[in-house]
Protein backbone atom coordinates (compact mmCIF):
# COMPACT_ATOMS: atom_id res chain seq x y z
CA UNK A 1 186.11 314.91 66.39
CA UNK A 2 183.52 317.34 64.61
CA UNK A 3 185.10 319.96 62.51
CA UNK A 4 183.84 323.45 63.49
CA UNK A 5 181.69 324.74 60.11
CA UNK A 6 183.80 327.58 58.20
CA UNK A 7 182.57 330.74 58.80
CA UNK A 8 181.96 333.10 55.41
CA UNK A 9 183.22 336.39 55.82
CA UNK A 10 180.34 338.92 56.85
CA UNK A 11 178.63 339.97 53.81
CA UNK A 12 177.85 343.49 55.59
CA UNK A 13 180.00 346.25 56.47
CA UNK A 14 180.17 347.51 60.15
CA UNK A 15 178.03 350.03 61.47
CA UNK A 16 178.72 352.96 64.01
CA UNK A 17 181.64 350.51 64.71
CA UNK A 18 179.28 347.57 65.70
CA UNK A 19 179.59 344.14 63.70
CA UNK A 20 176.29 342.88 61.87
CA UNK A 21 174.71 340.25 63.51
CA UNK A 22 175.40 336.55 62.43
CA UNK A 23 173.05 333.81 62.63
CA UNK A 24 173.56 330.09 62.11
CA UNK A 25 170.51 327.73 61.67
CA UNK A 26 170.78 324.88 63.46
CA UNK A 27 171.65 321.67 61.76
CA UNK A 28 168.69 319.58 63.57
CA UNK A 29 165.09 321.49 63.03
CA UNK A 30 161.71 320.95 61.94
CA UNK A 31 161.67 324.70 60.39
CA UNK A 32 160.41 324.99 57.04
CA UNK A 33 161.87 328.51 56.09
CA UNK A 34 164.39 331.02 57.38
CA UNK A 35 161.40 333.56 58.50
CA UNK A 36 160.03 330.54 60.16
CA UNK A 37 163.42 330.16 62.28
CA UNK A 38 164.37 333.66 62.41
CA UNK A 39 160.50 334.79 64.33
CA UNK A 40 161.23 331.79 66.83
CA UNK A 41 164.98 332.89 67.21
CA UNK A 42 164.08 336.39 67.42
CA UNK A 43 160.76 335.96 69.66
CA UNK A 44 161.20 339.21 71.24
CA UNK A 45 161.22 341.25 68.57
CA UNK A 46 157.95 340.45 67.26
CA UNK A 47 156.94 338.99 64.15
CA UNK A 48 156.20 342.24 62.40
CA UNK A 49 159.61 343.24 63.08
CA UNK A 50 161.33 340.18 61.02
CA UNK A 51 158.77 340.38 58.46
CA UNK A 52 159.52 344.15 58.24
CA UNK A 53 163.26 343.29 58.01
CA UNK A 54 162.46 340.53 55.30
CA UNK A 55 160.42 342.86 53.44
CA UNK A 56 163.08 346.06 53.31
CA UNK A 57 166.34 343.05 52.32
CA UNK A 58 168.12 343.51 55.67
CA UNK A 59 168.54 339.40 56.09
CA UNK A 60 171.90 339.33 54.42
CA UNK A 61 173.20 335.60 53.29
CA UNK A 62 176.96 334.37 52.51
CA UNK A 63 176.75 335.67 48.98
CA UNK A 64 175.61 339.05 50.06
CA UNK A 65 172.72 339.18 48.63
CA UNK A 66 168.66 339.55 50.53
CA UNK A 67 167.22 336.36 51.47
CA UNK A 68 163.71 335.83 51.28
CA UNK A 69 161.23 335.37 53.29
CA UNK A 70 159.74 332.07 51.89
CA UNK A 71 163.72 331.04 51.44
CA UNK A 72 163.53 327.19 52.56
CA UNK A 73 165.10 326.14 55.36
CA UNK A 74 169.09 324.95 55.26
CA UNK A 75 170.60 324.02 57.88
CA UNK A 76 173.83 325.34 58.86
CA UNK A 77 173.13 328.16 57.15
CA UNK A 78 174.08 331.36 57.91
CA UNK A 79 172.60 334.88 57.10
CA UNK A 80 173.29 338.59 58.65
CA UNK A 81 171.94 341.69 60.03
CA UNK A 82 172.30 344.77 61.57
CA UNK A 83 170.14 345.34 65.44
CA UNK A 84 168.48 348.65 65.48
CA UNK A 85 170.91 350.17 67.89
CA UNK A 86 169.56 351.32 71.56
CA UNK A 87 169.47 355.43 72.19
CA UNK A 88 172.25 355.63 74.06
CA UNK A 89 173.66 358.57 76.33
CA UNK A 90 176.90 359.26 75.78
CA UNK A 91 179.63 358.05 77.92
CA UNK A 92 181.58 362.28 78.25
CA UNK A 93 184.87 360.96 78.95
CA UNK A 94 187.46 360.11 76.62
CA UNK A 95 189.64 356.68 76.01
CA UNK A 96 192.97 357.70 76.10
CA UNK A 97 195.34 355.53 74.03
CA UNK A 98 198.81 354.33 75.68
CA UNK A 99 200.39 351.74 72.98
CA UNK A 100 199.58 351.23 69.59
CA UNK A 101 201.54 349.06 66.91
CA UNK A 102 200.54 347.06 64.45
CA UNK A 103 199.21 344.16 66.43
CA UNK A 104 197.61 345.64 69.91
CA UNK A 105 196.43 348.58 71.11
CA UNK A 106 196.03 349.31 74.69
CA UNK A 107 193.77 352.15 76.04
CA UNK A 108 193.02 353.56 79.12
CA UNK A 109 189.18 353.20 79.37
CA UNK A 110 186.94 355.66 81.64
CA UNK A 111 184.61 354.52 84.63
CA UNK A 112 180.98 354.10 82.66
CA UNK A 113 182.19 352.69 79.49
CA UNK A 114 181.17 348.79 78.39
CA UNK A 115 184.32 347.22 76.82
CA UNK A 116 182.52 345.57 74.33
CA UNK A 117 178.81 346.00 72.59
CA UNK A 118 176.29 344.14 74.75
CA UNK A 119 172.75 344.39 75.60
CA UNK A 120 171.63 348.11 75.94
CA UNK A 121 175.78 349.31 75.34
CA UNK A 122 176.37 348.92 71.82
CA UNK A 123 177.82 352.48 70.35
CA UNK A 124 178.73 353.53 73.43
CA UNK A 125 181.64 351.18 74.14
CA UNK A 126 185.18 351.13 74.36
CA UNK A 127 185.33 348.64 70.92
CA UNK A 128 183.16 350.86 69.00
CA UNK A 129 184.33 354.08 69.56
CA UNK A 130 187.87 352.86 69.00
CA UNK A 131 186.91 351.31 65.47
CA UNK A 132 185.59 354.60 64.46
CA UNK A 133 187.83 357.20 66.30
CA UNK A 134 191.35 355.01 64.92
CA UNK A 135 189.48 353.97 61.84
CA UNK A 136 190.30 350.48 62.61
CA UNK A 137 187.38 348.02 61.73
CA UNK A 138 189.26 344.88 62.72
CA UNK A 139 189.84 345.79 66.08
CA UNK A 140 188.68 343.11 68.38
CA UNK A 141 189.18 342.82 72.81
CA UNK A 142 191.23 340.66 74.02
CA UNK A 143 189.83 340.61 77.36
CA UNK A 144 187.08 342.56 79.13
CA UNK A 145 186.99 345.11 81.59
CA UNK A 146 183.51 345.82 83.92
CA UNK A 147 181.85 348.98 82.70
CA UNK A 148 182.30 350.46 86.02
CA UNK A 149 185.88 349.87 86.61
CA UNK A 150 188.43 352.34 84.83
CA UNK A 151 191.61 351.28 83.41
CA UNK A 152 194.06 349.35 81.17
CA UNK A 153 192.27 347.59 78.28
CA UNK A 154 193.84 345.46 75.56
CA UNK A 155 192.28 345.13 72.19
CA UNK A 156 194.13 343.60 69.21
CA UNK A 157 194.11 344.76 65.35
CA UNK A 158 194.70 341.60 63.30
CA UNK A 159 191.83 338.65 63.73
CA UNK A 160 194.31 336.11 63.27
CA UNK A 161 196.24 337.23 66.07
CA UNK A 162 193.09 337.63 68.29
CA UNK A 163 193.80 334.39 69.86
CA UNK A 164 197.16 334.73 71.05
CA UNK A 165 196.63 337.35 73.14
CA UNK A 166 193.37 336.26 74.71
CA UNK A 167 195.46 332.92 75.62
CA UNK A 168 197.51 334.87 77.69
CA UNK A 169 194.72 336.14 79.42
CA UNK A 170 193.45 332.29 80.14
CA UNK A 171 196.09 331.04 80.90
CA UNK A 172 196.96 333.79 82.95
CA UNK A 173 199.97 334.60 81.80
CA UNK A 174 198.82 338.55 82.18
CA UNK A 175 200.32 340.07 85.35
CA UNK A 176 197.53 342.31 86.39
CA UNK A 177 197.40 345.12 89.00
CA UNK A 178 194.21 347.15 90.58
CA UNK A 179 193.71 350.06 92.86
CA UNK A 180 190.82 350.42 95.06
CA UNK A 181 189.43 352.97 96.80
CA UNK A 182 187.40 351.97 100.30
CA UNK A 183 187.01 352.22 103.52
CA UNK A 184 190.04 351.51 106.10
CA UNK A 185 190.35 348.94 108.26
CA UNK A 186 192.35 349.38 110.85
CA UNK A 187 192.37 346.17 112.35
CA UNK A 188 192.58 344.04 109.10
CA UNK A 189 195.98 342.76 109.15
CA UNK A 190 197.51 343.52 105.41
CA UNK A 191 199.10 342.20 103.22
CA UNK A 192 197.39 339.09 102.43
CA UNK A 193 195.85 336.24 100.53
CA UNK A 194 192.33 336.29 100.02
CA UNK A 195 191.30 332.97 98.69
CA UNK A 196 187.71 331.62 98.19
CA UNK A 197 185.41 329.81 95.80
CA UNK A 198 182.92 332.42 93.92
CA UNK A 199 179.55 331.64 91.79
CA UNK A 200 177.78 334.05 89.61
CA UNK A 201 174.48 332.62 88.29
CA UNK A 202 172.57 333.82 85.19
CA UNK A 203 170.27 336.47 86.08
CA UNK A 204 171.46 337.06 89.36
CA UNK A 205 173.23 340.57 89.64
CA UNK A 206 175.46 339.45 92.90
CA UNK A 207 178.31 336.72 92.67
CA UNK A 208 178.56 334.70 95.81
CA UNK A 209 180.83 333.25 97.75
CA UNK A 210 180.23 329.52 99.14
CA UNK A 211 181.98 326.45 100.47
CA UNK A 212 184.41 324.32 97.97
CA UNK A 213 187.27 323.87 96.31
CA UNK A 214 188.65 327.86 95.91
CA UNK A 215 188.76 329.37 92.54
CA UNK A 216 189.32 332.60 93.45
CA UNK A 217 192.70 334.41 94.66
CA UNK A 218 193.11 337.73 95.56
CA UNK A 219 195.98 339.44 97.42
CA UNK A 220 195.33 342.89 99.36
CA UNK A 221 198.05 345.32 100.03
CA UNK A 222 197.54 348.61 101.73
CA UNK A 223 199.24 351.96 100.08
CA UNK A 224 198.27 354.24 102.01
CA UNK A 225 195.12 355.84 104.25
CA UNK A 226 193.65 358.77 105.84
CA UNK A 227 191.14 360.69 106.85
CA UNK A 228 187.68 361.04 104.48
CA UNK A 229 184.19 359.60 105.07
CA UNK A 230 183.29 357.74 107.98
CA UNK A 231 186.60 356.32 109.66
CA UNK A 232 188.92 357.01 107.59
CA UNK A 233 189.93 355.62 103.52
CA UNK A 234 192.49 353.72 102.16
CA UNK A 235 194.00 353.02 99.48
CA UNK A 236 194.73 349.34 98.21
CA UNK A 237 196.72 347.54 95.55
CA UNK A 238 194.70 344.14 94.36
CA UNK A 239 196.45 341.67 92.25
CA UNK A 240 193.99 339.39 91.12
CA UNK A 241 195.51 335.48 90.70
CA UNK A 242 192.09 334.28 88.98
CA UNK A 243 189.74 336.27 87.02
CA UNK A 244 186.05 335.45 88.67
CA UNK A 245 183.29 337.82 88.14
CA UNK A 246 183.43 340.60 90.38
CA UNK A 247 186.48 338.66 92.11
CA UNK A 248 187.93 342.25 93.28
CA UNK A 249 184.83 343.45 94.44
CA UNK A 250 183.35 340.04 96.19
CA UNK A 251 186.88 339.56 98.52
CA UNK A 252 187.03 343.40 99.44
CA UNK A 253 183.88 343.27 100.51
CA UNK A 254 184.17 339.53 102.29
CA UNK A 255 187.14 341.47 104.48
CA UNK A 256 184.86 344.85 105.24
CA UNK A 257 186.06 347.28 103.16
CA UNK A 258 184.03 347.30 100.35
CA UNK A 259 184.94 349.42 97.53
CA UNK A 260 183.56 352.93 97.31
CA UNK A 261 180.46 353.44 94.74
CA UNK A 262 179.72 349.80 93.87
CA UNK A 263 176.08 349.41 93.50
CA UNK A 264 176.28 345.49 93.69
CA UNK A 265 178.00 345.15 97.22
CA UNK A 266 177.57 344.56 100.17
CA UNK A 267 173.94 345.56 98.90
CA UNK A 268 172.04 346.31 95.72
CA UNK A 269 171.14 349.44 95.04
CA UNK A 270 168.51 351.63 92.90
CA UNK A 271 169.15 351.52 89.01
CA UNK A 272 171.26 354.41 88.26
CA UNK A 273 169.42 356.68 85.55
CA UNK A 274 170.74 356.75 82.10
CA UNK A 275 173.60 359.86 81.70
CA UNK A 276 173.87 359.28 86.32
CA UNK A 277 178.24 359.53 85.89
CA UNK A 278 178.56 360.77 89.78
CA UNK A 279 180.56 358.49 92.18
CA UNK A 280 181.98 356.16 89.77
CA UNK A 281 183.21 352.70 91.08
CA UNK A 282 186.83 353.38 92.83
CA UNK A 283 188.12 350.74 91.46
CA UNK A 284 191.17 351.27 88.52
CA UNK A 285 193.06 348.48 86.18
CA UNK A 286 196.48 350.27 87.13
CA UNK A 287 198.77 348.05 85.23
CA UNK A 288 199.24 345.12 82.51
CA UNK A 289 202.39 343.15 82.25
CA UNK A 290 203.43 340.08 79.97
CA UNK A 291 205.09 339.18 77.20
CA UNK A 292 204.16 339.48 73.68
CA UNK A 293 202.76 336.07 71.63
CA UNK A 294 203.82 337.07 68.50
CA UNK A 295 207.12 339.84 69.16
CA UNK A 296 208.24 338.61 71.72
CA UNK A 297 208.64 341.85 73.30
CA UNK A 298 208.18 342.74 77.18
CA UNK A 299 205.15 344.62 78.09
CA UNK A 300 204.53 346.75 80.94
CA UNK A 301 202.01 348.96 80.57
CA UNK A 302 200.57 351.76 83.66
CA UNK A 303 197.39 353.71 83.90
CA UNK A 304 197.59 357.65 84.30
CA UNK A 305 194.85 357.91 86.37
CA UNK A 306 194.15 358.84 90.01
CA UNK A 307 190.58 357.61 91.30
CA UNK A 308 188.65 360.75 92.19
CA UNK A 309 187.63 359.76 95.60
CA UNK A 310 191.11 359.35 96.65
CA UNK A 311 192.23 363.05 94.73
CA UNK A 312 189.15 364.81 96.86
CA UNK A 313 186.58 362.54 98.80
CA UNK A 314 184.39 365.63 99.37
CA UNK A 315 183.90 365.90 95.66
CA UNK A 316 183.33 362.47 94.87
CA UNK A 317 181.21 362.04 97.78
CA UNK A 318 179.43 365.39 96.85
CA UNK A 319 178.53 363.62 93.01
CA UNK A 320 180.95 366.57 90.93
CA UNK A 321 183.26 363.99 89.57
CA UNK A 322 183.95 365.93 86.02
CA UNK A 323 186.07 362.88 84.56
CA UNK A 324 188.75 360.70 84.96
CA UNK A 325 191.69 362.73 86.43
CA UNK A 326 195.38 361.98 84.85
CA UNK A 327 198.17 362.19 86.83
CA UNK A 328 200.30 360.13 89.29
């Protein structure tokens, strides 16, 4: 069996709560320097870009200290440095923390805010902001939540405990609990068992459902419904069984309800502009239950809040959602 290379501690200190960027060069290569890798590795920045970082000492290596740009070529090496971070519009809700200790932390994360940094959300995620706002640079996720969907995160403070917790989460040995807002369907006959076998393919904004083997398992309750939009809404409980993407919003759709304010289904919709936070996604991470890899202790853990378009459809429909709401 190959042993996985040791990875050196990053020679660079965090920024705005983001991690430097680390690079390995590959082991098999016909490069003949690191700029030489780094400009094919880094194609869409432009040349002038990693010659400008070369030039002003931002390529970091293991013994923290500015590689060069005519530094030869070794492979498995591995050198550092920090992305110049996307302008971003602030997400104007805040994460409200429910449990902290010494080993997790578990927040309550708003509708519009990326779990973790990642493609145009870097800063303005839940990860960064909680680095910075508990002034804990360790922090890492232990799972992820969709930037649209509001609810119970879990993030862990020691690295070495990282994996622990996200084996829960694999193994699914997390018992997890949504709420959805959509519309109601009288004639769908509730509870039930939604299973199904979903794809999501790379570049593709949709996941699918087609024939074969089912790996995904939903079931639906109904809490509650009345009158708002067209026909009437409802609210449902969701407890996912197997964590697909979109899983939630894929099966509630499949059964004709789809979930109010999803942009992705039935149909796509128009980009929403940059700082757009009307109509958020009804759909809420309402609680987290399991018990703790390295206490011992049982979990439960509930969100506070109440999904707008269920507190006043009017004003959700009407785009003057101010925030998540607490409450229930």
């Amino acid at each position: 069996m190959r042993r996985k290379p040791r990875i050196p501690p990053a020679p660079l200190p965090q920024r705005h709560g983001v991690d430097p960027v680390r690079v390995r060069l590959p082991v098999a290569g016909s490069w003949a320097t690191v700029r030489e890798y780094l400009v094919e590795r880094l194609s869409g920045a432009g040349a002038g870009v990693v010659d400008e970082m070369f030039f002003a000492g931002r390529i970091i290596g293991a013994d923290g200290r500015a590689v060069a740009a005519d530094a030869p070529y070794v492979p498995g090496m591995f050198v550092w440095f920090h992305r110049e971070l996307p302008e971003e519009v602030p997400v104007p809700f805040p994460l409200e923390v429910v449990h902290r200790d010494e080993h997790i932390v578990v927040v309550d994360k708003p509708h519009f805010l990326a779990t973790i940094p990642r493609g145009s959300h870097v800063t303005e995620t839940a990860l960064a902001r909680l680095r910075r706002e508990l002034d804990i640079p360790t922090l890492g996720a232990a799972h992820r939540l969709d930037r649209l969907t509001a609810g119970l995160v879990l993030f862990t403070v020691r690295p070495e405990e990282r994996g622990a917790y996200q084996t829960l989460f694999s193994d699914r040995r997390v018992h997890k609990e949504y709420e959805a807002v959509a519309p109601y369907g009288p004639a769908l006959m509730l509870p039930r068992t939604v299973r199904s076998r979903i794809v999501k393919e790379r570049g593709v904004l949709q996941a699918r459902e087609v024939t074969g083997e089912p790996n995904a398992v939903s079931r639906v309750e109904l809490l509650g419904h009345r009158p708002g939009g067209a026909g009437g809404l409802a609210r449902y409980r969701l407890v996912p069984g197997t964590g697909q993407t979109h899983q939630l919003r894929v099966h509630m759709t499949a059964l004709g309800v789809p979930i109010l304010g999803d942009p992705l289904y039935p149909e796509v919709t128009g980009p929403v502009p940059a700082g757009d936070f009307r109509r958020p996604l009804q759909l809420l991470a309402r609680a987290l239950a399991f018990t703790d890899p390295v206490t011992g202790e049982e979990h439960r853990f509930r969100s506070g809040r109440e999904l707008a378009a269920w507190a006043s459809y009017d004003r959700w429909a009407a785009g003057t959602y101010d925030g998540p709401s607490a409450g229930q």
